[in-house]
N, C-alpha and C. Protein backbone atom coordinates (compact mmCIF):
# COMPACT_ATOMS: atom_id res chain seq x y z
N UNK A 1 -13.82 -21.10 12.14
CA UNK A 1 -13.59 -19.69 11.88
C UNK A 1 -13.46 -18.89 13.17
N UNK A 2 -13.75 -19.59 14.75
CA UNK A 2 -13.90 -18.64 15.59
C UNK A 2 -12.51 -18.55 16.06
N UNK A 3 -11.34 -19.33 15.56
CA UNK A 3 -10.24 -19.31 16.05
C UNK A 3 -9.21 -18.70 15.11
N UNK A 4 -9.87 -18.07 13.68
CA UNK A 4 -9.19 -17.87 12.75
C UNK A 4 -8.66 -16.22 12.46
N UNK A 5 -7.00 -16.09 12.07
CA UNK A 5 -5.97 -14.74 12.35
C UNK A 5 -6.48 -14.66 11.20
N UNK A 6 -5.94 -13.59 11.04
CA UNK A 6 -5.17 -12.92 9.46
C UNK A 6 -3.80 -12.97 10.24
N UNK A 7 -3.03 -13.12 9.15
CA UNK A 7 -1.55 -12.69 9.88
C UNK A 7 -0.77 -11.59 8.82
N UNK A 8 0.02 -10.84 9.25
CA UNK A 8 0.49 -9.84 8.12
C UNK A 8 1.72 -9.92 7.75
N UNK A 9 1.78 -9.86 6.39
CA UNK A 9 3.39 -10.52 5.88
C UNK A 9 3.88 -8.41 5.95
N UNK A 10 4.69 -7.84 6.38
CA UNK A 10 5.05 -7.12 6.39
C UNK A 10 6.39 -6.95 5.38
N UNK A 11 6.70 -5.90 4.35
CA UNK A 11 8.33 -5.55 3.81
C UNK A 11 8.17 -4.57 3.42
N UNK A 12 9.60 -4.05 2.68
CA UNK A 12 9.82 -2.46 2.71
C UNK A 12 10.91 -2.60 1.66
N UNK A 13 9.88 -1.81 0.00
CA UNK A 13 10.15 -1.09 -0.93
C UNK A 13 10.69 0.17 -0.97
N UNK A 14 12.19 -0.02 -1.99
CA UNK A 14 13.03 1.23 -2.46
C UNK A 14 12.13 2.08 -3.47
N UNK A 15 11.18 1.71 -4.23
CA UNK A 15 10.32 2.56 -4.72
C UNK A 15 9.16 1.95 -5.41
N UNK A 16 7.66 2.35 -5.66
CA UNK A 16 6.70 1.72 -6.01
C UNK A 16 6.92 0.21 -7.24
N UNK A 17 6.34 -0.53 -6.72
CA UNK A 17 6.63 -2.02 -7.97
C UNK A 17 5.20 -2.50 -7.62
N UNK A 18 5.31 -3.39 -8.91
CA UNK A 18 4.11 -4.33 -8.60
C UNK A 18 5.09 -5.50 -8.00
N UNK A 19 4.35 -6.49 -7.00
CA UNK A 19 4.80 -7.49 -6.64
C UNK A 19 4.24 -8.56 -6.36
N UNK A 20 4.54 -10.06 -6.79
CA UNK A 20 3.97 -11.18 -6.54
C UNK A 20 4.26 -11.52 -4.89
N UNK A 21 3.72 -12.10 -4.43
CA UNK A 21 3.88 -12.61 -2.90
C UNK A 21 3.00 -14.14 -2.91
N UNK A 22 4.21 -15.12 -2.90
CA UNK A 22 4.31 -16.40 -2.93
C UNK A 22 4.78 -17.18 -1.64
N UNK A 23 3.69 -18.30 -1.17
CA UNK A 23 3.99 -19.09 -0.01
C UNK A 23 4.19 -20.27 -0.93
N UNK A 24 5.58 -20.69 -0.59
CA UNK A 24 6.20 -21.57 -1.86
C UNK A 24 6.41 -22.84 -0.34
N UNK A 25 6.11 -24.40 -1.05
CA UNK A 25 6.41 -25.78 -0.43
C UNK A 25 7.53 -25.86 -0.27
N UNK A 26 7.87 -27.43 0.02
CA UNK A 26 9.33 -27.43 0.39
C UNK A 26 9.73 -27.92 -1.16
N UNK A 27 8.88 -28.15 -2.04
CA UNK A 27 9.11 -28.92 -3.33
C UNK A 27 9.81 -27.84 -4.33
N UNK A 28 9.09 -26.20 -3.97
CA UNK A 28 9.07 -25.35 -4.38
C UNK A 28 7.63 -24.61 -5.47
N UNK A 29 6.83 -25.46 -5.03
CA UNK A 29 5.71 -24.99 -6.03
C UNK A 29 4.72 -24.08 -4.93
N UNK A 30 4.35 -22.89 -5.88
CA UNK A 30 3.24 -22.52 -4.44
C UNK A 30 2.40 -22.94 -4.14
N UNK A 31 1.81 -22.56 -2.97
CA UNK A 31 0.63 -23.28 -2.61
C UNK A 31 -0.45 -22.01 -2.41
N UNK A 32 0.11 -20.55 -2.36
CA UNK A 32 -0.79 -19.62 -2.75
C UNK A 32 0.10 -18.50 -3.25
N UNK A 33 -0.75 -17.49 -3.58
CA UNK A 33 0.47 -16.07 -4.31
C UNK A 33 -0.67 -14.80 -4.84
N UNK A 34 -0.69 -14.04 -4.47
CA UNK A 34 -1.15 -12.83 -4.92
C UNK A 34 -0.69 -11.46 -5.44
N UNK A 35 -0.61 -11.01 -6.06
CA UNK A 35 -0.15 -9.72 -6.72
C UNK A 35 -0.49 -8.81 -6.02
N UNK A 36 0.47 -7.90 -5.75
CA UNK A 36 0.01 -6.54 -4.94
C UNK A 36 1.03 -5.40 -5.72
N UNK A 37 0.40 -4.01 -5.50
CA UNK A 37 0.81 -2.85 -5.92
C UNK A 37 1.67 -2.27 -4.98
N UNK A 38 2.92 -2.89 -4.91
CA UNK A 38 3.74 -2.36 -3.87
C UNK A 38 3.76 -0.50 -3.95
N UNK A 39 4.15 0.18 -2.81
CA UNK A 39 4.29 1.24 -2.82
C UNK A 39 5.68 1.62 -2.24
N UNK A 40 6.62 2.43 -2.39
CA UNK A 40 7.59 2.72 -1.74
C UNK A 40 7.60 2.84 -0.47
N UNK A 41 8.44 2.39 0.36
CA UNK A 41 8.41 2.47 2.03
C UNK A 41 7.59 1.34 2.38
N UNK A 42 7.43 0.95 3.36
CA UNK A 42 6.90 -0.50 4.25
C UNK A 42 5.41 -0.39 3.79
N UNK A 43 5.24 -1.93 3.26
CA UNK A 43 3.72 -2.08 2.87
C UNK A 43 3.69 -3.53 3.92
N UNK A 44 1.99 -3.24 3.80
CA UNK A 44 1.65 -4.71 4.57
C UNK A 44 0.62 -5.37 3.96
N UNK A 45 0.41 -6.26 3.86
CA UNK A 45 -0.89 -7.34 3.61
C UNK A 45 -0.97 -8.26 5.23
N UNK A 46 -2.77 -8.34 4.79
CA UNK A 46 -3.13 -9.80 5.78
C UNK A 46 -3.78 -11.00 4.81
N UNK A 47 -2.75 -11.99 5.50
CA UNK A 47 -3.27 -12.84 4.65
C UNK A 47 -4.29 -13.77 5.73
N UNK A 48 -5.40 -14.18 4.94
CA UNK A 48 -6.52 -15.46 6.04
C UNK A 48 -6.27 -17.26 6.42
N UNK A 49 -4.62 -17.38 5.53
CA UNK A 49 -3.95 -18.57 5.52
C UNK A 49 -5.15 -19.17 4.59
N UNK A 50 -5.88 -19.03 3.57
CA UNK A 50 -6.89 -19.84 2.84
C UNK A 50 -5.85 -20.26 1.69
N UNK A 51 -5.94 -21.25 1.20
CA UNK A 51 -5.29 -21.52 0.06
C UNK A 51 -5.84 -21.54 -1.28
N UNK A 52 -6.98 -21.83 -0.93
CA UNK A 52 -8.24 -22.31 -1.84
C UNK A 52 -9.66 -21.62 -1.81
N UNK A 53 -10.21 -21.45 -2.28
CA UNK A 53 -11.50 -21.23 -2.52
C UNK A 53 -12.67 -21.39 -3.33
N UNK A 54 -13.49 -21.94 -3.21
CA UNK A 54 -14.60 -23.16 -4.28
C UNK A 54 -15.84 -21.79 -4.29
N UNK A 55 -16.23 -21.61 -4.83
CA UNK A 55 -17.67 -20.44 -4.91
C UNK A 55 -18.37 -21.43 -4.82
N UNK A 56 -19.72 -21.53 -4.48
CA UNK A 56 -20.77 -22.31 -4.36
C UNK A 56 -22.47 -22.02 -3.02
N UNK A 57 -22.95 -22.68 -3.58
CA UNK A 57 -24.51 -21.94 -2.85
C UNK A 57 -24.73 -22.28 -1.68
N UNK A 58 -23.36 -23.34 -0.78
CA UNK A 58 -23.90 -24.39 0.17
C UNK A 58 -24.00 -22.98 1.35
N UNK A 59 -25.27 -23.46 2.17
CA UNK A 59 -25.12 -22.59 3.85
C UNK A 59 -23.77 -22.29 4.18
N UNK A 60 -22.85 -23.69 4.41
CA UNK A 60 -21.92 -23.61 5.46
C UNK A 60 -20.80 -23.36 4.50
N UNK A 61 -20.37 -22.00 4.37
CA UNK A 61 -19.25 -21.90 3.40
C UNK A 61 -17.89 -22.21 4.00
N UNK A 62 -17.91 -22.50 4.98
CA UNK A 62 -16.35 -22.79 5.23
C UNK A 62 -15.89 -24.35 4.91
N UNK A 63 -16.98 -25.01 4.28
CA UNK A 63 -16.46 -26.20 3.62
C UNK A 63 -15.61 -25.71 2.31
N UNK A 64 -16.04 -24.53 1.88
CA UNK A 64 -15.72 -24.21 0.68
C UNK A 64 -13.87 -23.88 0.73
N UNK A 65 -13.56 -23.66 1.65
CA UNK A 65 -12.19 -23.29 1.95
C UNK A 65 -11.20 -24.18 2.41
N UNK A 66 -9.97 -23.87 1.66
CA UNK A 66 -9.00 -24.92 2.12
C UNK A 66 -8.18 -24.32 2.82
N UNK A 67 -7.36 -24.23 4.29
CA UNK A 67 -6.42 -23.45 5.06
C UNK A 67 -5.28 -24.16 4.52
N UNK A 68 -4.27 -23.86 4.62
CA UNK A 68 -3.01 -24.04 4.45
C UNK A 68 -2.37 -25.29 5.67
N UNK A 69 -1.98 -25.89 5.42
CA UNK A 69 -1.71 -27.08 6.58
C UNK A 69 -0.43 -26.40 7.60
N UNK A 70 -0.20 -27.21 8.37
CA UNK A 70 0.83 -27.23 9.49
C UNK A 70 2.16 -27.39 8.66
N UNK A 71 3.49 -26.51 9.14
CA UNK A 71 4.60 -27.11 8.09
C UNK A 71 5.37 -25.71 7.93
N UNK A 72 6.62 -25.64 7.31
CA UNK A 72 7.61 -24.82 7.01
C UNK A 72 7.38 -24.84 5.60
N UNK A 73 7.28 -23.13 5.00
CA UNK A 73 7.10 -22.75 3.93
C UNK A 73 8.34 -21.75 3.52
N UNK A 74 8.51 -21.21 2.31
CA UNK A 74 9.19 -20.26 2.04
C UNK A 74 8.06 -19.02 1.36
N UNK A 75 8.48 -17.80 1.76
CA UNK A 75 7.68 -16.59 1.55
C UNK A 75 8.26 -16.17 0.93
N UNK A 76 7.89 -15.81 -0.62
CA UNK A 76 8.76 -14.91 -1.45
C UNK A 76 7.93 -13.55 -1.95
N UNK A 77 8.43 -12.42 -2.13
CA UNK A 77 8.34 -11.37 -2.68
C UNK A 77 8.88 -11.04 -3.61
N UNK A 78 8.31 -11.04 -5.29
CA UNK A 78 9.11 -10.46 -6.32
C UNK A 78 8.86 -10.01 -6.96
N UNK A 79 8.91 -9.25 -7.93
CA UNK A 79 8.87 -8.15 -8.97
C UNK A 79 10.49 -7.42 -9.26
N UNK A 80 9.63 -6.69 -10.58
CA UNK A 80 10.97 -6.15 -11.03
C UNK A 80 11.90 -5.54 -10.26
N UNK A 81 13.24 -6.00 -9.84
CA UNK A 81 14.43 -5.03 -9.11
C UNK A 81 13.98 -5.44 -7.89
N UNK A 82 12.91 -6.78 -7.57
CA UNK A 82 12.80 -7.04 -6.18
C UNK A 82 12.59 -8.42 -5.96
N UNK A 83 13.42 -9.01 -4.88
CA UNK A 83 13.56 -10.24 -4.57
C UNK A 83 13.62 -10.02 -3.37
N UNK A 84 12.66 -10.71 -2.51
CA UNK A 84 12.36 -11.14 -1.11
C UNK A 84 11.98 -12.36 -0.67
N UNK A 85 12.82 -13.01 0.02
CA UNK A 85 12.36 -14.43 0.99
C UNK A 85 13.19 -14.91 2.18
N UNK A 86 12.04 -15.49 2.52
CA UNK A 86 12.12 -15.88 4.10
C UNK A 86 11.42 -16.89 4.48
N UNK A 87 11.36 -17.68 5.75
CA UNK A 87 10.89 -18.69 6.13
C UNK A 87 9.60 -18.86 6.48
N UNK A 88 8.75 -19.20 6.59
CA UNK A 88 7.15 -19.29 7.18
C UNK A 88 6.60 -20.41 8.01
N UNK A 89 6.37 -20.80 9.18
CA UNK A 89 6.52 -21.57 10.07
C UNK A 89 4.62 -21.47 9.89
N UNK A 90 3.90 -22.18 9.72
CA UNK A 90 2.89 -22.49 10.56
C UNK A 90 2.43 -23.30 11.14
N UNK A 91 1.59 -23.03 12.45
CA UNK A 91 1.92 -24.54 14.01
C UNK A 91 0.17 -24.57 13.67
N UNK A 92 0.16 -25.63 13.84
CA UNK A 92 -0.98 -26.26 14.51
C UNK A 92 -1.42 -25.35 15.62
N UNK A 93 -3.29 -24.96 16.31
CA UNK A 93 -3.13 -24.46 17.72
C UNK A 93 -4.02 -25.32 18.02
C-alpha cells in the first residue's frame, strides 16, 4: 500500500446521465465497473486499481484485496446517449 495511486479516469458530459464506467479485458468481460452520477461538463473519479474486495476480520487487510494485474485494458463509459472508450495501459513499477 506504500506505493499505491489512485489514478483518475477523467471525461466530459453534454448533460447530467447516470453512467457505468467499465475496465473491460482483452476477452471483453470486465474486470471492474462502477456507476456514477455523471454531471454535465468534465467529471472525474479516482479509481485505487482494486478489483476485488473480500470483507473480513483479518489484521492485515490488504490480503483482502485484489489489484488489477499488469496488461492493456479497454475503459468504457456508458449510459444513456453516452458511449465512451479508450485504452488503459497498466505497467508494472
Amino acid at each position: 500500500y506504500s506505493t499505491m495511486e489512485k489514478i483518475p479516469i477523467t471525461f466530459f458530459l453534454t448533460d447530467d446521465a447516470p453512467v457505468t464506467i467499465s475496465v473491460l479485458n482483452d476477452e471483453g468481460r470486465p474486470v471492474w465497473s462502477m456507476e456514477h452520477e455523471g454531471s454535465k461538463g468534465f467529471n472525474q473519479i479516482r479509481w485505487d486499481l482494486i478489483t476485488a474486495r473480500v470483507e473480513g476480520q483479518e489484521a492485515y487487510f490488504w490480503r483482502d484485496r485484489t489489484f488489477i494485474r499488469a496488461g492493456t485494458y479497454t475503459l468504457q463509459i456508458a449510459g444513456e446517449g453516452v458511449y465512451l472508450e479508450g485504452e488503459l495501459t497498466v505497467v508494472d513499477r
